[in-house]
N, C-alpha and C. Protein backbone atom coordinates (compact mmCIF):
# COMPACT_ATOMS: atom_id res chain seq x y z
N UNK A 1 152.84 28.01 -30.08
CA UNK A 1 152.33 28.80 -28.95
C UNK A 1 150.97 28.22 -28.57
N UNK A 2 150.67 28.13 -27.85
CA UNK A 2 149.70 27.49 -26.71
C UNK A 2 149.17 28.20 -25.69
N UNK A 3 147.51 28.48 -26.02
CA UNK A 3 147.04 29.14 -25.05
C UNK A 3 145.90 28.03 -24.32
N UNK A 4 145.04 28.50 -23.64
CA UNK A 4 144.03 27.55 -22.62
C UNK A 4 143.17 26.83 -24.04
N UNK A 5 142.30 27.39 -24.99
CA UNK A 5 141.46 26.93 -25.63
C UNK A 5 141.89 27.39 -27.27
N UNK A 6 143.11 27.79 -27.52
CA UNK A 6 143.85 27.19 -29.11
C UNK A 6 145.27 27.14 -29.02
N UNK A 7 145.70 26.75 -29.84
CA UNK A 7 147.03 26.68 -30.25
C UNK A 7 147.25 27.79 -31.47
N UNK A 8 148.81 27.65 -32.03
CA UNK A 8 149.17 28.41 -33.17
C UNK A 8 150.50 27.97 -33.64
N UNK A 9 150.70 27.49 -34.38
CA UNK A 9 152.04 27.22 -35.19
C UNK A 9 152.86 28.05 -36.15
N UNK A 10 154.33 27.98 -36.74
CA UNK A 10 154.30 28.98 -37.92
C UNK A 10 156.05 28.61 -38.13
N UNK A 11 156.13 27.96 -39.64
CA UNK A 11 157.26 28.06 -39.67
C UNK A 11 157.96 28.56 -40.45
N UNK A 12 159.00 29.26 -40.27
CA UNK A 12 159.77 30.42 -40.51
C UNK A 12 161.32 29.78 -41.33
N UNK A 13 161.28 29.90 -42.73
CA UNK A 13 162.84 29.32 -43.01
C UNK A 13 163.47 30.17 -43.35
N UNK A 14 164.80 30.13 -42.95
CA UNK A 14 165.65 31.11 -43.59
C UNK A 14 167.10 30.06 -44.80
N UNK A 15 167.99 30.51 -44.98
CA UNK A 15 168.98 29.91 -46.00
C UNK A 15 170.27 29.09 -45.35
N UNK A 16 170.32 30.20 -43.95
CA UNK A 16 171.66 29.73 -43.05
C UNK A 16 171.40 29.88 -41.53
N UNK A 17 172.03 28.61 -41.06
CA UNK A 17 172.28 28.22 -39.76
C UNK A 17 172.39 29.63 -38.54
N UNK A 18 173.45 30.66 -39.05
CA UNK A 18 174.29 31.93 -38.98
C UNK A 18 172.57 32.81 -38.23
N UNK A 19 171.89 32.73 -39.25
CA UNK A 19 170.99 33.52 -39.37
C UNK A 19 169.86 33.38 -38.44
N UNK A 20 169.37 31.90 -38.59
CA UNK A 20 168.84 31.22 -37.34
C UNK A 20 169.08 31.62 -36.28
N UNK A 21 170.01 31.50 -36.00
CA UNK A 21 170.63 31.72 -34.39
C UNK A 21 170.44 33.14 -33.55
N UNK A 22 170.08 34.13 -34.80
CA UNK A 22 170.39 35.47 -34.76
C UNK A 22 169.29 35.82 -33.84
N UNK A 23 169.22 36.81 -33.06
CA UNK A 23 168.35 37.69 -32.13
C UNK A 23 167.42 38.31 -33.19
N UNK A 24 167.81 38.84 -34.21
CA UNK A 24 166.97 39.90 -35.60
C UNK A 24 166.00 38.54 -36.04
N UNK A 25 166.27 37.11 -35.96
CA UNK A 25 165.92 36.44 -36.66
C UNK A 25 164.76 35.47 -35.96
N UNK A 26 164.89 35.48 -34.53
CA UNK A 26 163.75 34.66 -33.41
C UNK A 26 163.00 36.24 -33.08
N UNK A 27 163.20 37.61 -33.53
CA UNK A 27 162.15 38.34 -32.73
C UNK A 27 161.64 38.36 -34.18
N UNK A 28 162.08 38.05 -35.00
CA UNK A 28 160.92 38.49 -36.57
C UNK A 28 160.15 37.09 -36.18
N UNK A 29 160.56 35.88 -35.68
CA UNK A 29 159.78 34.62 -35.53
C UNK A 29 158.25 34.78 -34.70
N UNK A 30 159.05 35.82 -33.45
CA UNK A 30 158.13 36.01 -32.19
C UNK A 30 157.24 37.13 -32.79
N UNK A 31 157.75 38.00 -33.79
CA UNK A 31 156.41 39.23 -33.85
C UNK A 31 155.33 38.25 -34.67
N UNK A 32 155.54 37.57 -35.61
CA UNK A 32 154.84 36.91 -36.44
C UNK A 32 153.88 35.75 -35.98
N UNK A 33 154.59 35.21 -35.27
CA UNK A 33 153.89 33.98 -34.06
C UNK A 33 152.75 34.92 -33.20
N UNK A 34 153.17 36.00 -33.11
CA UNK A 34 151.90 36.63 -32.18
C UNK A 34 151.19 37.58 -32.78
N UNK A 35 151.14 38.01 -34.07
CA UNK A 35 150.11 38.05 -34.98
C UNK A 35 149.44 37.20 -35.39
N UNK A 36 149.98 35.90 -35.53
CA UNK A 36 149.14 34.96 -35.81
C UNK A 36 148.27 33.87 -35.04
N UNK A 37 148.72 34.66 -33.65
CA UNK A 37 147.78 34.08 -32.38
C UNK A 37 146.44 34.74 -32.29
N UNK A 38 146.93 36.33 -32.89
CA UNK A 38 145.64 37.35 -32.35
C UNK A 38 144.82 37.34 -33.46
N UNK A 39 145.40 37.19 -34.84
CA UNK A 39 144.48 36.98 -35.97
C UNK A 39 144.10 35.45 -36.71
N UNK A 40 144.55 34.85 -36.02
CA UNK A 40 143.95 33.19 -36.41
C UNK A 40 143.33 32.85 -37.34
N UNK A 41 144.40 33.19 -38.61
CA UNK A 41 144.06 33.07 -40.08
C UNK A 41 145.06 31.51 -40.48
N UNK A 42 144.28 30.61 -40.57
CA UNK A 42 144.75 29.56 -41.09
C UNK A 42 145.31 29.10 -41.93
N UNK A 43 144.93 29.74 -43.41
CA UNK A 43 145.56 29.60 -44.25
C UNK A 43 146.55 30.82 -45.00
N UNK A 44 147.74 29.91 -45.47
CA UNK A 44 149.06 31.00 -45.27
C UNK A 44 148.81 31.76 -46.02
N UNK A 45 148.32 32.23 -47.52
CA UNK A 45 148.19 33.02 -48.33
C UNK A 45 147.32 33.91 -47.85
N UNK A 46 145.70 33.85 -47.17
CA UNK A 46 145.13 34.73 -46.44
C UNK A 46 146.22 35.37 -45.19
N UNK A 47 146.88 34.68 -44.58
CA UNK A 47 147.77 35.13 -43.67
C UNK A 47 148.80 36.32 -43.89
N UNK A 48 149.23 35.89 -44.74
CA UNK A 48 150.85 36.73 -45.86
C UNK A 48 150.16 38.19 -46.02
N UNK A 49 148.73 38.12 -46.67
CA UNK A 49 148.19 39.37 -46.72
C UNK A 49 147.65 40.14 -45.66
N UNK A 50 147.60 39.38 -44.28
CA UNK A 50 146.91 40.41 -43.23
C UNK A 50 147.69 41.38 -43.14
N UNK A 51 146.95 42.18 -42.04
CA UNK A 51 148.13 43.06 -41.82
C UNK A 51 148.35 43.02 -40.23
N UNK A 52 149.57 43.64 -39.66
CA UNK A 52 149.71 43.69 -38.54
C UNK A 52 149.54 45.09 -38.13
N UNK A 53 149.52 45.29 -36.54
CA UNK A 53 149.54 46.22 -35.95
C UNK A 53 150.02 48.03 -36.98
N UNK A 54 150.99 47.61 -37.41
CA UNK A 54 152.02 48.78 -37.76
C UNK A 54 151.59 49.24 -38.89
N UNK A 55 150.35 48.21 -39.47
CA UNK A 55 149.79 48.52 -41.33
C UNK A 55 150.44 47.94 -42.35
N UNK A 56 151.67 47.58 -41.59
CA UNK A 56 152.56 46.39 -42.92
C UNK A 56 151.74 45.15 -43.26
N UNK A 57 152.20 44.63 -43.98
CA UNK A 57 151.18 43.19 -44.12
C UNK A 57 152.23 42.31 -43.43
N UNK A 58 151.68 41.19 -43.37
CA UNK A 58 152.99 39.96 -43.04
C UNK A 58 153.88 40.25 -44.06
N UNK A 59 153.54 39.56 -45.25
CA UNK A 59 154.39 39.66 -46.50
C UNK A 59 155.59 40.94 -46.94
N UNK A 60 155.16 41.98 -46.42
CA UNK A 60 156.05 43.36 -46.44
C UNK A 60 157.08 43.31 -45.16
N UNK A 61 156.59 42.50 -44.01
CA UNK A 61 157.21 42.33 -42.82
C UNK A 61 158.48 41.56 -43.25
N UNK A 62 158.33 40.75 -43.84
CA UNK A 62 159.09 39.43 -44.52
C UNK A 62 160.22 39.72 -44.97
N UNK A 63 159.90 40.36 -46.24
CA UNK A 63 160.20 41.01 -47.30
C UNK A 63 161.31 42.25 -46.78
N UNK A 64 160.80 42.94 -45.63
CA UNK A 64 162.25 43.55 -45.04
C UNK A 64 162.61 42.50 -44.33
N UNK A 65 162.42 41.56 -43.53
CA UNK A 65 163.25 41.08 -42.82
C UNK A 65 164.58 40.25 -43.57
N UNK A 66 163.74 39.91 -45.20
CA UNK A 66 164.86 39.58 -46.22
C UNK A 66 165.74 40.48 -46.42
N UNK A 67 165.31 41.60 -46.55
CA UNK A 67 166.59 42.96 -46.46
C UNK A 67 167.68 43.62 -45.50
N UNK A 68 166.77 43.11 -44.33
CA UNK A 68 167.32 43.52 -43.07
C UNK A 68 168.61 42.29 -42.83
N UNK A 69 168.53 41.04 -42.99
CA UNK A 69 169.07 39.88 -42.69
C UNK A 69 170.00 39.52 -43.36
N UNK A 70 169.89 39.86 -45.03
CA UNK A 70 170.29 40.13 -46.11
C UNK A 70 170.24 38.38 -47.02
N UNK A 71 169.31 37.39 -46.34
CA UNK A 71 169.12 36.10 -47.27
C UNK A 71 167.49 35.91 -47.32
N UNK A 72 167.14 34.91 -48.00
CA UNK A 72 165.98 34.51 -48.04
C UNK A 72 165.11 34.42 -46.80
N UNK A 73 164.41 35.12 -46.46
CA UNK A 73 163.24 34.10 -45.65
C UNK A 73 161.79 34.15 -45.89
N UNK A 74 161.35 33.38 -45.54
CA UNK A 74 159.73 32.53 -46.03
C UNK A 74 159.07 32.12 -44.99
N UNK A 75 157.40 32.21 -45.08
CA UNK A 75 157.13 31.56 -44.03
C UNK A 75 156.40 30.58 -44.48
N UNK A 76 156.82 29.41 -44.44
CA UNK A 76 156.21 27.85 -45.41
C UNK A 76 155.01 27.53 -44.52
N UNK A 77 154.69 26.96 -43.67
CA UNK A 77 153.50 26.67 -43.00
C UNK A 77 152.88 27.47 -41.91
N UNK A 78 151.50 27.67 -41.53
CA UNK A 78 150.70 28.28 -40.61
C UNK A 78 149.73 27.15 -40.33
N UNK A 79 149.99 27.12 -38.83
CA UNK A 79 149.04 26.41 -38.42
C UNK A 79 148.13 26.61 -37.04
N UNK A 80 146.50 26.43 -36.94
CA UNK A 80 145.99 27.17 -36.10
C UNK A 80 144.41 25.82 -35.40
N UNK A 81 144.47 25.81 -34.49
CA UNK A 81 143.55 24.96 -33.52
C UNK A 81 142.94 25.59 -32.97
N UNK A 82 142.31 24.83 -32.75
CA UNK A 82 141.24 25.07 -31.45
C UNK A 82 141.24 24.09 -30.17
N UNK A 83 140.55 24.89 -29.35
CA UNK A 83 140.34 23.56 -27.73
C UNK A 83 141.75 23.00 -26.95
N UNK A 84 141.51 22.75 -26.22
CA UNK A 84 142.52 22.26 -25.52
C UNK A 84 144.00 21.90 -26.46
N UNK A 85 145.07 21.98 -26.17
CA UNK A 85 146.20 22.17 -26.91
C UNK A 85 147.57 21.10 -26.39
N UNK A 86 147.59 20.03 -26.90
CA UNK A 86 149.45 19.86 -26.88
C UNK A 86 150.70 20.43 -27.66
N UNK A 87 151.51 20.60 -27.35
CA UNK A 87 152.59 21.39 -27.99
C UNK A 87 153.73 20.95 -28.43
N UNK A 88 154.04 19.96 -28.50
CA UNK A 88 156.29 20.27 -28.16
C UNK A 88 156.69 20.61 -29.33
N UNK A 89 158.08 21.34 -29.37
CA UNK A 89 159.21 21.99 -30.30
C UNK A 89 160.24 20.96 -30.29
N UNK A 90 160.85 20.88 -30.85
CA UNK A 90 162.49 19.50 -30.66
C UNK A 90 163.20 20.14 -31.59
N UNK A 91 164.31 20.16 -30.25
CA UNK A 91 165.68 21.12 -31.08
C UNK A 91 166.44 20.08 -31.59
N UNK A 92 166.95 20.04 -32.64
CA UNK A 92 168.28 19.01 -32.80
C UNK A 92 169.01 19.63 -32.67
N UNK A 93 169.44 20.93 -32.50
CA UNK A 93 170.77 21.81 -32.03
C UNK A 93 170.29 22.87 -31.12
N UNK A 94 171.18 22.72 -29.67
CA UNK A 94 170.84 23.69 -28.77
C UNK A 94 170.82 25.44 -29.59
N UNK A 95 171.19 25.35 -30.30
CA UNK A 95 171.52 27.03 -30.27
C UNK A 95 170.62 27.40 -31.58
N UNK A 96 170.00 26.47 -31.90
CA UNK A 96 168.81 26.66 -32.92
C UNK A 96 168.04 26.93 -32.74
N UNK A 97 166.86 27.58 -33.34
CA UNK A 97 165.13 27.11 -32.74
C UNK A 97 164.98 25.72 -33.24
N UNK A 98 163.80 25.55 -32.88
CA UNK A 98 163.09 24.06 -33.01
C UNK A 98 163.13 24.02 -34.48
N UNK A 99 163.76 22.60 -34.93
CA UNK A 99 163.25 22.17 -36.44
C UNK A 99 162.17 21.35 -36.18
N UNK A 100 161.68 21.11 -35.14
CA UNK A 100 160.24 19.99 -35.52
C UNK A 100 159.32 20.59 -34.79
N UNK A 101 158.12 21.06 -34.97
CA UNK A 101 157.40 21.31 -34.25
C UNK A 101 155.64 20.55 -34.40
N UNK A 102 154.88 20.04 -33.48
CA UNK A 102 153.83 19.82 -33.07
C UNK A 102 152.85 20.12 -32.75
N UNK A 103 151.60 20.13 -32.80
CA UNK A 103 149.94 20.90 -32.29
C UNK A 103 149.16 20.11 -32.52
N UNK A 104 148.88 19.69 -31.42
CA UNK A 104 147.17 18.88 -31.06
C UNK A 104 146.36 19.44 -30.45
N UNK A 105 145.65 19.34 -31.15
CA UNK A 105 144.17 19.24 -30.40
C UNK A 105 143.15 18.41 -29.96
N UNK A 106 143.29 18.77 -28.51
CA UNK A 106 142.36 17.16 -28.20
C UNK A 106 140.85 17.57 -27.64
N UNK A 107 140.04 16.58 -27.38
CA UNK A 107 138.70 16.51 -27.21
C UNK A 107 138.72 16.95 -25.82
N UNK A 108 139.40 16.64 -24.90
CA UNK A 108 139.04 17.26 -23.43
C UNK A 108 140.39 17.46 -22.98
N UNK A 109 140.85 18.16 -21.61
CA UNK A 109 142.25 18.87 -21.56
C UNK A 109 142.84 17.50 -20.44
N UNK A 110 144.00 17.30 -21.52
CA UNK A 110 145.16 16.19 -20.96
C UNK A 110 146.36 16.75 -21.15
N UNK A 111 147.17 17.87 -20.05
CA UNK A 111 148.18 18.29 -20.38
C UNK A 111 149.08 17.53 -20.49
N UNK A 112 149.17 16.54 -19.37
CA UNK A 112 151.00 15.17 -19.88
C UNK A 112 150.49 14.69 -20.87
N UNK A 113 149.70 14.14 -21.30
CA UNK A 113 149.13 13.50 -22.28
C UNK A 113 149.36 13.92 -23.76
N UNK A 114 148.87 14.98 -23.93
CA UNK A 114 148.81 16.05 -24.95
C UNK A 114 150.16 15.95 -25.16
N UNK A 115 151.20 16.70 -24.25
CA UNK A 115 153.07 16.66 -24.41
C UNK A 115 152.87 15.53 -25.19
N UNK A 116 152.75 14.45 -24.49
CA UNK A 116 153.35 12.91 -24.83
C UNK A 116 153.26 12.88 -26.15
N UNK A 117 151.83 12.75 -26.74
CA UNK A 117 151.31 12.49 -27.50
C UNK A 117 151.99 13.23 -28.58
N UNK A 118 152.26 14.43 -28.29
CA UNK A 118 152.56 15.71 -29.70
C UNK A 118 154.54 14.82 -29.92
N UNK A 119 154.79 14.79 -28.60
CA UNK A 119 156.16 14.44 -28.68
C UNK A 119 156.19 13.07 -29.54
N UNK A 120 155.43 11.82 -29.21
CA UNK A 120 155.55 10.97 -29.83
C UNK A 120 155.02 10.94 -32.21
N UNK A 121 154.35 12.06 -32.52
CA UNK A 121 154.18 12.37 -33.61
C UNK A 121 155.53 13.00 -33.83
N UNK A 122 155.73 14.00 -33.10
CA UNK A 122 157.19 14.50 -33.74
C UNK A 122 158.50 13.12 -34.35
N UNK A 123 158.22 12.32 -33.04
CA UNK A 123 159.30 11.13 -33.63
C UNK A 123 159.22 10.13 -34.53
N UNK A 124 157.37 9.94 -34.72
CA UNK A 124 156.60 8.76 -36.09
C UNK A 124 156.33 9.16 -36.73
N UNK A 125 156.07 10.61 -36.94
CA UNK A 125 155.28 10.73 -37.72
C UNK A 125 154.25 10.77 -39.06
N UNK A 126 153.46 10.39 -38.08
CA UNK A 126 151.98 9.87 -38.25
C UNK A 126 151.49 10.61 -39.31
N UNK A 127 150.38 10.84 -40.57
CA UNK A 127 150.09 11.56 -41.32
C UNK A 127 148.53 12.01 -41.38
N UNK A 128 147.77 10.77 -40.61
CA UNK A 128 145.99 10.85 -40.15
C UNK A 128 145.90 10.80 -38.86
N UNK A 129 144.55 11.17 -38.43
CA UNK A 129 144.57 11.04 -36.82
C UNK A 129 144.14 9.32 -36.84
N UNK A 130 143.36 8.82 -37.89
CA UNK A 130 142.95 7.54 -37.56
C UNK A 130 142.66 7.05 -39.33
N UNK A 131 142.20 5.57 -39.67
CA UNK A 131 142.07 5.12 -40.48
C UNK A 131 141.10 5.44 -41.46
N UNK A 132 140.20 6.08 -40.84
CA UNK A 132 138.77 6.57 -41.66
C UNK A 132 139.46 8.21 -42.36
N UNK A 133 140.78 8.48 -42.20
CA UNK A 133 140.86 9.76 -42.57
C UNK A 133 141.79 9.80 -43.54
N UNK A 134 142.31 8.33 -44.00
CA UNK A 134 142.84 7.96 -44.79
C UNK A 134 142.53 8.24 -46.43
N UNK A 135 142.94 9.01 -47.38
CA UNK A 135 142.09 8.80 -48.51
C UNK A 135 142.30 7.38 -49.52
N UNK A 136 140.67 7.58 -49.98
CA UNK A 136 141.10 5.90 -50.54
C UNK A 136 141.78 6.09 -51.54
N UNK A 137 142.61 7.37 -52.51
CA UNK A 137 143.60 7.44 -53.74
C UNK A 137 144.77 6.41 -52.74
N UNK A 138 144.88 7.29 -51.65
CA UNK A 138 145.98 6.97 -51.33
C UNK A 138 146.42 5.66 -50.81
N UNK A 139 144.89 4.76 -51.03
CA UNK A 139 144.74 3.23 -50.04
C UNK A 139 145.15 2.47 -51.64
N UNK A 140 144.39 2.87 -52.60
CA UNK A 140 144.66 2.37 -53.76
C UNK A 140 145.82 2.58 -54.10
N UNK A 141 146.71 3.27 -54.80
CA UNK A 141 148.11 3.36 -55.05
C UNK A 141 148.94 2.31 -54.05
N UNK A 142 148.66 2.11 -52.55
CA UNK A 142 149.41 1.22 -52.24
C UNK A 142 149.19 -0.27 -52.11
N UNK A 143 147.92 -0.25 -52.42
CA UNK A 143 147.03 -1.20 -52.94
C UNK A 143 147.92 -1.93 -54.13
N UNK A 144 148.36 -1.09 -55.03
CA UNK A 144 148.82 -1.37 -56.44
C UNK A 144 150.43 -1.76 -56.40
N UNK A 145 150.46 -0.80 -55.06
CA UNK A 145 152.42 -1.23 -55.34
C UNK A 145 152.37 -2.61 -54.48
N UNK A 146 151.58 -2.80 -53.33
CA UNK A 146 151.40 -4.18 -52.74
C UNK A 146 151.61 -5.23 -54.03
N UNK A 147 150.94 -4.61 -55.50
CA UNK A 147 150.25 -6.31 -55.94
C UNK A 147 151.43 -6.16 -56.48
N UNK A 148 152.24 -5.06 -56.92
CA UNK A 148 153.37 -5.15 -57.79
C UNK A 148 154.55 -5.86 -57.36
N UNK A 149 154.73 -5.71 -56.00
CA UNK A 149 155.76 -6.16 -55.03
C UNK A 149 155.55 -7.36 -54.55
N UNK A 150 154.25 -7.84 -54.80
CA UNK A 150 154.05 -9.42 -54.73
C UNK A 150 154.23 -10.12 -55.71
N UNK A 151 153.93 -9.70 -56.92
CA UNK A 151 154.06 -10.67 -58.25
C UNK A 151 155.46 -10.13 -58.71
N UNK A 152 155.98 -9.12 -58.44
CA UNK A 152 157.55 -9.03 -58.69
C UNK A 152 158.72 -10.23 -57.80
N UNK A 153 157.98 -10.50 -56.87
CA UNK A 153 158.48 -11.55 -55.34
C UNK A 153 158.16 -13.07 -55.45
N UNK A 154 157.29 -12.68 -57.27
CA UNK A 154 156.65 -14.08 -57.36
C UNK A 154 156.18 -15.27 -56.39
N UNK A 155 155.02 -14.22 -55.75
CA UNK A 155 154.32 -14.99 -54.98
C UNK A 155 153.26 -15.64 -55.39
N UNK A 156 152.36 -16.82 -54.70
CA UNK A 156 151.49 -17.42 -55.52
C UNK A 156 150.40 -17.04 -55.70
N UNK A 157 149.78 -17.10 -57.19
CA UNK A 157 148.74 -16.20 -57.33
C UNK A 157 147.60 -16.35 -56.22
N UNK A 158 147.12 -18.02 -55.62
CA UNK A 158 146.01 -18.04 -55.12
C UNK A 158 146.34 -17.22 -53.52
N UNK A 159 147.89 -16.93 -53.03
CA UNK A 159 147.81 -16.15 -51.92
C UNK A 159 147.98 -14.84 -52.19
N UNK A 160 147.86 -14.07 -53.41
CA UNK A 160 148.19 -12.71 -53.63
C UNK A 160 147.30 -12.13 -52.74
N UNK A 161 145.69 -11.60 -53.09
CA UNK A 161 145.10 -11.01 -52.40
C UNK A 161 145.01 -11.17 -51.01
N UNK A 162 145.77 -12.11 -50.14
CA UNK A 162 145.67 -11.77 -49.03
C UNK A 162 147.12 -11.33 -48.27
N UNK A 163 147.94 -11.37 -49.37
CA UNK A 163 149.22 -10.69 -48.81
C UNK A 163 149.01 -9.25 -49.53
N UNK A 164 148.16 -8.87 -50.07
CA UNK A 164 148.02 -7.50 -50.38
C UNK A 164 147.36 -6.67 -49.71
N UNK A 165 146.10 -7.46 -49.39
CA UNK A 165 145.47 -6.35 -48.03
C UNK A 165 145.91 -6.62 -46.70
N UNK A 166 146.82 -7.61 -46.55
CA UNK A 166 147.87 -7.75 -45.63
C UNK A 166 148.94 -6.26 -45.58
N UNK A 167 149.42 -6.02 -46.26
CA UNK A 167 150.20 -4.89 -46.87
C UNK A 167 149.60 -3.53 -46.85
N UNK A 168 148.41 -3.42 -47.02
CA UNK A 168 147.89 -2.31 -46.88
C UNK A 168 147.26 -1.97 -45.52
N UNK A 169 146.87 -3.18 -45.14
CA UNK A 169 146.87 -3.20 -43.71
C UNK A 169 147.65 -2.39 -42.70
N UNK A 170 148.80 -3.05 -43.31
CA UNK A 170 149.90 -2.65 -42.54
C UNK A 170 150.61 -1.01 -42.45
N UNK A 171 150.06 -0.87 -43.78
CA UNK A 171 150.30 0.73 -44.12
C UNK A 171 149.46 1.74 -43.51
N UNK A 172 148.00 1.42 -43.70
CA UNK A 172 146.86 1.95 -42.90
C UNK A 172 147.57 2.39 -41.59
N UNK A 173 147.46 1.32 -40.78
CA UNK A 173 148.60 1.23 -39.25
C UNK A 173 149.35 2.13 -39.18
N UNK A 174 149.79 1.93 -40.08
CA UNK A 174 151.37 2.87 -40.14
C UNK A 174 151.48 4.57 -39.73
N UNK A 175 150.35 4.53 -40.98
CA UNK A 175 150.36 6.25 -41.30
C UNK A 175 148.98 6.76 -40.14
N UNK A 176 148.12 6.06 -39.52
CA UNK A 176 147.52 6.35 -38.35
C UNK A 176 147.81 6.40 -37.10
N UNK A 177 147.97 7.73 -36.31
CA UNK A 177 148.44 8.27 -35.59
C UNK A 177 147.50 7.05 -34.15
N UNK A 178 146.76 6.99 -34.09
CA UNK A 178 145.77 6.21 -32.87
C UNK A 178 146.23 4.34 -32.77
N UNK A 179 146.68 4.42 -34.30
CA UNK A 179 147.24 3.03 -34.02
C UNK A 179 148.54 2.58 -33.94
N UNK A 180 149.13 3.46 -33.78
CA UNK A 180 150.49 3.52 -33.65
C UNK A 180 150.66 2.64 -32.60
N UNK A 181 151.57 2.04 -31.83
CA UNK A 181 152.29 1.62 -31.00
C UNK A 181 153.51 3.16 -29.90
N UNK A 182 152.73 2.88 -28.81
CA UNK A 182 153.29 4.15 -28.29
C UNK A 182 154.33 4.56 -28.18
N UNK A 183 155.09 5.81 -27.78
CA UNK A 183 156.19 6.12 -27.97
C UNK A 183 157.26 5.80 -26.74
N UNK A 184 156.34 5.79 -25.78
CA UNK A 184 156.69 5.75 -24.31
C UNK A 184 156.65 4.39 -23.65
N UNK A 185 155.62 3.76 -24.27
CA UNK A 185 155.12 2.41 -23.92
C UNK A 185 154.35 1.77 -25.26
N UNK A 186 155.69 0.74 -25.92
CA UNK A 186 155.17 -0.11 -27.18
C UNK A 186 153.95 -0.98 -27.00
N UNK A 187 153.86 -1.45 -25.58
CA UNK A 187 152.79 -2.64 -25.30
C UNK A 187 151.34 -1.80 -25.38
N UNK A 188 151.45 -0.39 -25.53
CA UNK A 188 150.03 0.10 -25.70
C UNK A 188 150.30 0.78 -26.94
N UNK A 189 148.94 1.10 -27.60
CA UNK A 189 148.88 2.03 -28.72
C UNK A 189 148.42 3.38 -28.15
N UNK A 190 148.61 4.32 -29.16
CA UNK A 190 148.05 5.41 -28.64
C UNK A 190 146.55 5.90 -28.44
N UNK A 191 145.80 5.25 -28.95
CA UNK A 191 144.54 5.10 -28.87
C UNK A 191 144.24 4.76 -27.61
N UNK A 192 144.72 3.96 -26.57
CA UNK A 192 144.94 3.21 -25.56
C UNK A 192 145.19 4.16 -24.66
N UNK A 193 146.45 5.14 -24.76
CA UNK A 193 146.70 6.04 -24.05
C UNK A 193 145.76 7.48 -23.74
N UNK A 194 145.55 7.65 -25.07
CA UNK A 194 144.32 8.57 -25.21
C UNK A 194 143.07 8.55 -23.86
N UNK A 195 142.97 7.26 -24.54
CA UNK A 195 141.05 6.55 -23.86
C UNK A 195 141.69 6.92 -22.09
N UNK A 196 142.46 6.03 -21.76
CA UNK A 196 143.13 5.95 -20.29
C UNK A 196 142.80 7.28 -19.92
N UNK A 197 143.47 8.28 -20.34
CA UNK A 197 143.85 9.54 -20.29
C UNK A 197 142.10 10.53 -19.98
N UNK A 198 140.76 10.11 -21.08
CA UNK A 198 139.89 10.36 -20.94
C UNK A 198 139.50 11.32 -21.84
N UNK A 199 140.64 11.49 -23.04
CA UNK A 199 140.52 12.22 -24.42
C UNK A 199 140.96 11.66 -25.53
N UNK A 200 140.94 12.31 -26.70
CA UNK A 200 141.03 11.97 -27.67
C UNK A 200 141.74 12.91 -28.77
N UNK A 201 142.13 13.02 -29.82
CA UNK A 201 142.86 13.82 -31.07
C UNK A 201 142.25 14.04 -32.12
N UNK A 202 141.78 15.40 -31.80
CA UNK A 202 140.75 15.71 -33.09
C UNK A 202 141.32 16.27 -34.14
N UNK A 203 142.86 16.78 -34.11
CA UNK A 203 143.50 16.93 -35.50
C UNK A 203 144.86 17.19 -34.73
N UNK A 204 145.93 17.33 -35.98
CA UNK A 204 147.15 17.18 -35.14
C UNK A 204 147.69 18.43 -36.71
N UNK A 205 148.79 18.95 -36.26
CA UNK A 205 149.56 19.54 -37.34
C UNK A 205 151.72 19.48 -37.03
N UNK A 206 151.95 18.54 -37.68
CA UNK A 206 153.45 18.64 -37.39
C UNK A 206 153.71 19.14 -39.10
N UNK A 207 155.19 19.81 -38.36
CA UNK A 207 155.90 20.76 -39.24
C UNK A 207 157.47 20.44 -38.86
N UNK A 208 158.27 20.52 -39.99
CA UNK A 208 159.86 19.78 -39.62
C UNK A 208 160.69 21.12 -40.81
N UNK A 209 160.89 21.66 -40.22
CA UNK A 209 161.65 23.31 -40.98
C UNK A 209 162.51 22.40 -42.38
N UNK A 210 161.65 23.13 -43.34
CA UNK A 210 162.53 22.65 -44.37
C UNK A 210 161.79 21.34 -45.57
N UNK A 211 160.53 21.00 -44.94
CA UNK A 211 159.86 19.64 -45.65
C UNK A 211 158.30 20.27 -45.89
């Protein structure tokens, strides 16, 4: 959900397809999505415990809707922005809700842009907005499987280190959303598109029902 100056995310799993589909099962989605627009509690465990309108908490809301429905449901991620907002949902089945959903937030308001942009994370997705947000555990570990996968490939020692930060290089790239190669247009990156555009991605949150 997407308003002028935040966004709001929230995903909702249940056990079966059956259930999904259900009217009992997108208005428990919609009361919850709009509690969590008006109380913009970010993190899910503070969330679970608010309460809504009626004095229930989320968590008691849930908790019948598990009774009411009669299977599991959970709400695995909450997610909440600020500032200008891109959005998209992607159904892989018309009669589903969205299994993938998207939220950016960008530095100044680019509505096609924003779409584009959220749409193109839904399909790469990207795990940083850029390289500096990378942690270095996570530069090292691939750092390590680089050297492993080179001397397992028995490559030569005096070119190891540069086919390793070759490799990590490449990974960096990878998992950064700004250097991506665009979704719409490969000959630009998204960084490229951004700048054009006259904004930028100050955090992003994708969610894929089920991961």
């Amino acid at each position: 959900k997407a308003e002028s100056d935040f966004g709001v995310m929230l995903e909702l799993n249940c056990e079966t397809d059956f259930v999904a589909k259900g009217d009992k099962f997108q208005a428990l989605a919609d009361e919850l999505l709009n509690h969590l627009a008006s109380s913009k509690i970010p993190e899910l465990d503070k969330f679970l415990a608010s309460k809504l309108a009626t004095g229930k908490t989320v968590q008691e809301v849930v908790d019948e809707g598990n009774a009411t429905l009669g299977e599991k449901i959970e709400i695995r991620n909450v997610a909440v922005i600020e500032g200008p907002v891109g959005l998209y949902l992607h159904k892989t089945s018309p009669d589903l809700p969205p299994q993938v959903g998207v939220l950016v937030s960008l530095a100044k308001e680019a509505a096609e842009v924003g779409k584009d942009v959220a749409q193109h994370i839904a399909a790469f997705a990207p795990r940083f907005v850029n390289r500096e947000d990378v942690p270095a555990d996570l530069i090292e570990t691939e750092r390590r499987l680089a050297e492993e996968t080179a001397r397992a490939e028995g490559k030569p020692e005096a070119s190891l280190s540069k086919i390793i930060e070759g490799r990590v290089t490449g990974f960096v790239k990878e998992v950064s959303l700004i250097e991506q190669a665009f979704a719409k247009d490969a000959k630009k990156t998204v960084k490229q598109i951004l700048d054009e555009a006259g904004t930028a991605v100050k955090a992003f949150h994708r969610f894929r029902v089920g991961q």
